[in-house]
Structures are given as C-alpha cells and as structure tokens.
Protein backbone atom coordinates (compact mmCIF):
# COMPACT_ATOMS: atom_id res chain seq x y z
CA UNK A 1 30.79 11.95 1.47
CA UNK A 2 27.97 13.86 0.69
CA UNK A 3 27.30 11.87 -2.57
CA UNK A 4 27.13 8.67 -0.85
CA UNK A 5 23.97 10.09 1.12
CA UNK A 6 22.53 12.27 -1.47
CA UNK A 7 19.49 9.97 -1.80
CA UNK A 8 18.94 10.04 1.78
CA UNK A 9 16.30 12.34 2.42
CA UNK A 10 14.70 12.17 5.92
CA UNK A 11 17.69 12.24 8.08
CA UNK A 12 19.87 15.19 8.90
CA UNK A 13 23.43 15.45 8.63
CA UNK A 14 24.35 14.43 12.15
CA UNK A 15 22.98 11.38 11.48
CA UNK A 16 25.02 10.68 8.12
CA UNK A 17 27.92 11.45 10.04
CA UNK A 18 27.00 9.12 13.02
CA UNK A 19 27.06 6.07 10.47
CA UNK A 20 30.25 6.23 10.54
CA UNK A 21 30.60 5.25 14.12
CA UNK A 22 30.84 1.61 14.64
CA UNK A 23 28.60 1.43 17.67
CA UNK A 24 25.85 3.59 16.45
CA UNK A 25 25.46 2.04 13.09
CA UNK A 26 25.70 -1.43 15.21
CA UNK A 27 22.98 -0.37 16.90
CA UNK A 28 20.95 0.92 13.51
CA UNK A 29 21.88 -2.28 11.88
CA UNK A 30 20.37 -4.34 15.13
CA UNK A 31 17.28 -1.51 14.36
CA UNK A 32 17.00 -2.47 11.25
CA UNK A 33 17.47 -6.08 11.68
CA UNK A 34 14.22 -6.07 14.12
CA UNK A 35 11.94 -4.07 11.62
CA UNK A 36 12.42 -6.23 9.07
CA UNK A 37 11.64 -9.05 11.34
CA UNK A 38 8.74 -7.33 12.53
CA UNK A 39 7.78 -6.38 8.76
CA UNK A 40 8.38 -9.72 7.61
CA UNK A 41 5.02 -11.39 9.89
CA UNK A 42 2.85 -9.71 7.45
CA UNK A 43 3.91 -12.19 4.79
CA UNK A 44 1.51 -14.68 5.46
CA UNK A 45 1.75 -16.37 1.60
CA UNK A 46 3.89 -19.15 0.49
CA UNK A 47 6.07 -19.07 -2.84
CA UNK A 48 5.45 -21.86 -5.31
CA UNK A 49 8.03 -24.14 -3.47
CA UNK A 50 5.66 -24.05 -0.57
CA UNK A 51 8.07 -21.95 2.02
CA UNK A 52 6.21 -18.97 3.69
CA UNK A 53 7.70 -15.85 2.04
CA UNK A 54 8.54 -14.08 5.51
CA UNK A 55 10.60 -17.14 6.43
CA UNK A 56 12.84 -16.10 3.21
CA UNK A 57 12.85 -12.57 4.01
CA UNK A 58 14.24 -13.33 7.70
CA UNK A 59 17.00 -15.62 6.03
CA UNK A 60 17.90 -13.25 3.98
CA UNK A 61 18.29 -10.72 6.47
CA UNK A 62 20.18 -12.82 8.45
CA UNK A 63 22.44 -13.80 5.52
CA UNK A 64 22.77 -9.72 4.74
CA UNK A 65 23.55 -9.16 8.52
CA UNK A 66 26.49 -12.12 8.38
CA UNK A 67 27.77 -11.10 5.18
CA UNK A 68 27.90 -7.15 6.55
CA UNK A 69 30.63 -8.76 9.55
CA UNK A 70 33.41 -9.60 7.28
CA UNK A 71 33.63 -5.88 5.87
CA UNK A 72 35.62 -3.22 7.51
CA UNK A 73 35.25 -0.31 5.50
CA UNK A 74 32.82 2.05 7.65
CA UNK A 75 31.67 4.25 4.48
CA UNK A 76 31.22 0.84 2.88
CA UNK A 77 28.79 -0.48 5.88
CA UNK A 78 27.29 2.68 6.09
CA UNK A 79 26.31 2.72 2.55
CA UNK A 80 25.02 -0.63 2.72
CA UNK A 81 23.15 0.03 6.08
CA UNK A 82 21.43 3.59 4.20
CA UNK A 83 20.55 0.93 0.90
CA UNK A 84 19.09 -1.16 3.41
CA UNK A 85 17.08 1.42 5.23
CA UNK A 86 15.50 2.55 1.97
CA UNK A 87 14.79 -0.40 0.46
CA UNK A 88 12.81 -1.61 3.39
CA UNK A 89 11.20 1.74 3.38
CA UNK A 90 10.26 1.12 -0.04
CA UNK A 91 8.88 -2.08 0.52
CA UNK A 92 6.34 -1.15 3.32
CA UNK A 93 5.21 1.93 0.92
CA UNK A 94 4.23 -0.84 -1.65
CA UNK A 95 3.20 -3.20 0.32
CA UNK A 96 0.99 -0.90 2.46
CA UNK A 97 -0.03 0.78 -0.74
CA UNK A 98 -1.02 -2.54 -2.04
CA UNK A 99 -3.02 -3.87 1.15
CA UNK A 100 -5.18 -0.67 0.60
CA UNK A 101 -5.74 -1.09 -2.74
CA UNK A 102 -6.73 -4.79 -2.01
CA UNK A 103 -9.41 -3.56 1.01
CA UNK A 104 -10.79 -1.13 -1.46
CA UNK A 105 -11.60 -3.51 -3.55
CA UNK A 106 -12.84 -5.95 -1.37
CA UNK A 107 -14.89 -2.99 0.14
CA UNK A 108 -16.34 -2.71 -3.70
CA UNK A 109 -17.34 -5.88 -4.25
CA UNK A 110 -19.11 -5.99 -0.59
CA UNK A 111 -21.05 -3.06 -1.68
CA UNK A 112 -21.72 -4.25 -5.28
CA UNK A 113 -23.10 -7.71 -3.99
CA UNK A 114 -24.85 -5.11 -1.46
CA UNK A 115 -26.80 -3.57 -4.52
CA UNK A 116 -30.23 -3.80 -5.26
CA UNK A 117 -30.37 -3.57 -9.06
CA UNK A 118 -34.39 -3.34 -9.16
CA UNK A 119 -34.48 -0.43 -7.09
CA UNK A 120 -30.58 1.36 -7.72
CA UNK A 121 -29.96 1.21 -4.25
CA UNK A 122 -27.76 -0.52 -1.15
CA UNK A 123 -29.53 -3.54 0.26
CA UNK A 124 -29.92 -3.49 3.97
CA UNK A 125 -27.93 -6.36 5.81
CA UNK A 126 -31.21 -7.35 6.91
CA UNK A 127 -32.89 -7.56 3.23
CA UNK A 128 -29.57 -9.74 2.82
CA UNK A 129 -29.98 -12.21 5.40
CA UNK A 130 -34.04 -12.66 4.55
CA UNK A 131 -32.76 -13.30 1.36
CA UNK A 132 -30.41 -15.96 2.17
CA UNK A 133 -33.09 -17.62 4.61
CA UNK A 134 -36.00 -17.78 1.53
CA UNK A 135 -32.63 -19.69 -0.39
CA UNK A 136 -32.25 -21.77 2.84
CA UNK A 137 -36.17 -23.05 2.82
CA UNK A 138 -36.68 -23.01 -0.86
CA UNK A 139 -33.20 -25.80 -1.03
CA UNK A 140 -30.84 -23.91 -2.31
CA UNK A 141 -27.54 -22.74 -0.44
CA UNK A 142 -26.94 -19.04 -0.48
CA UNK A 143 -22.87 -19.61 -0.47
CA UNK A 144 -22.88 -22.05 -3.46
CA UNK A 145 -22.82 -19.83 -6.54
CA UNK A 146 -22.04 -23.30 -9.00
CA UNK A 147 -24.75 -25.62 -10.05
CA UNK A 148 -21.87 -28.11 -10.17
CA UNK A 149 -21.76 -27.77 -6.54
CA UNK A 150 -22.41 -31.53 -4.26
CA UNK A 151 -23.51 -31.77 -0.88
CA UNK A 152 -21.14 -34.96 0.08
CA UNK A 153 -22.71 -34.53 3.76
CA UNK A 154 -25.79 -36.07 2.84
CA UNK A 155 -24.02 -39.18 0.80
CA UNK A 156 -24.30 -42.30 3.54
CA UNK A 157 -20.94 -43.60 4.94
CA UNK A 158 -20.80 -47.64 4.78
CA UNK A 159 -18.73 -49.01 7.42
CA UNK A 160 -17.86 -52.63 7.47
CA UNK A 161 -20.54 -54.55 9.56
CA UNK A 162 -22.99 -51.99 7.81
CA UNK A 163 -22.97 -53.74 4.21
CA UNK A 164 -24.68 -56.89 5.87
CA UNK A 165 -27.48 -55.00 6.48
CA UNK A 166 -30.23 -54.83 3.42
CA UNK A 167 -31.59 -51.30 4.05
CA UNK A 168 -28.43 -49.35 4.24
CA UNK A 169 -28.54 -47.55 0.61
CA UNK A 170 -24.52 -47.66 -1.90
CA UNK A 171 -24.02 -45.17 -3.60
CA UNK A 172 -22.35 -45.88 -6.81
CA UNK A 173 -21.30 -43.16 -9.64
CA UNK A 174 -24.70 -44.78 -11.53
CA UNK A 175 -26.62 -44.19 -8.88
CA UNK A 176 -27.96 -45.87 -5.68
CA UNK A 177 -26.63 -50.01 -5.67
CA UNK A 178 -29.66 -51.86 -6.39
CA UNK A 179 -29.28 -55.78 -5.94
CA UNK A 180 -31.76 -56.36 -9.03
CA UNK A 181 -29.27 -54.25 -11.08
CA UNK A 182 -26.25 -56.87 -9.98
CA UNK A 183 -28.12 -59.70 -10.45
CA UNK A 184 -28.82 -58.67 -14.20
C-alpha cells in the first residue's frame, strides 16, 4: 500500500488509510467534485468550437465522478481519487502561476507606455491624461493607434423618407453622391 501513495506528499498516513473507507473517500470525492467546480469559473475562454472551457471541465468531472460508481475496488477508487487530487493541484499551480505571469506583464507594458523616453523617467497619470486631451483638440483619438482607423459615427444614416430630401449628403465608397456625377 505504501507504493500506491508514495507520490502523495502533503497528507499523513491516517489519511491514506482513511481512503479506504467508503464514506470518507465519498465525502473527499464530493470535496473534490466541488473544487473543481469552483476552480472551473475561472475559465472564462472558449475552445475553437466555441464551448466555454469550464463548461468541459465540469462535464468531465461529472463523467469522471459517474464512471468512478461502477468500480468496487476501494484501493482502485482511492488511487483514482489521490490522481485526481493531484492533478487538480497541479492545475491551479499552473494556472495561478500563469495568471501572475500574465499581470506582470500587463503591469510592464502599463509602465512602459508610462515612460517618458525624453526625460528616462515614469510619466505622471496626470502628464498622461494632458496628453490625451492635446490629441483630443488637435483631432486625433488617443485610443486609435492605426491610421487605418474610421470613425463610422460621423458617416450619416439615410432612412427611407430621408432620400427625398436634396440636402441629406450619400455616402458612396467614391465619395459623397453627387447628382451631377449620376447624371454624367
């Protein structure tokens, strides 16, 4: 028995030996069966078949926890509960691991947008924003970044009764609909 826990390294031997009752490793399976649930909400990303990846991780919980009913064998279930246990302890090391690694870099790229490259030094949130307003009244828009970039709010909408009306400018890909142009 002691081989079938050897990789189990934070609990004692009481509680290897506990697994093998049926209604305390019930009762660690329903544990378990709520943290991944619980772990599961912080996959907020869909795979490239468009289902949220924490939806998949609950089914296949659920299809781990119906599967685990038809066996019998308590080493066998207990085994399966302590692969179980790891691997989801594994999974919130990396994925932890990974969220800080993602906030560090998003914390980098704050500060390097932060830098003032004339002087070597952190802009001020303040110097920021006066920046961005000079942008605003000069024309440009301080969260654009490509000169590809159209402002479709400015582009008139023609509604039905509206194209009676002579003054109401069309846009057209060649420019603004002139009537001398379509009578050419």
């Amino acid at each position: 028995m002691s081989s079938m826990f050897s990789r189990m390294k934070k609990y004692d031997a009481a509680f290897k030996i506990r697994l093998l009752n049926d209604s305390f490793r019930r009762l660690e399976t329903l544990k378990l069966y709520k943290e991944v649930l619980k772990f599961s909400k912080l996959f907020t990303w869909q795979d490239e078949n468009g289902v949220m990846w924490g939806d998949l991780i609950k089914l296949s919980a659920r299809q781990e926890i119906e599967a685990s009913r038809e066996e019998k064998d308590p080493q066998i279930l207990a085994q399966a509960l302590v692969n179980a246990r790891m691997a989801l302890d594994e999974m919130q090391e990396k994925f932890h691991a990974q969220q800080q690694k993602v906030q560090q870099q998003f914390t980098q790229h704050v500060n390097n947008t932060r830098m003032d490259s004339e002087r070597n030094r952190t802009r001020s949130p303040l110097e920021i924003i006066q920046e961005r307003e000079m942008m605003n009244k000069m024309g440009f828009d301080p969260n654009v970044h490509s000169p590809q970039h159209v402002d479709y709010s400015k582009i008139p909408i023609i509604q039905e009764d509206a194209k009676q009306h002579d003054n109401i400018p069309i846009l057209t890909p060649d420019g603004i609909w002139d009537d001398k142009k379509k009578n050419n």
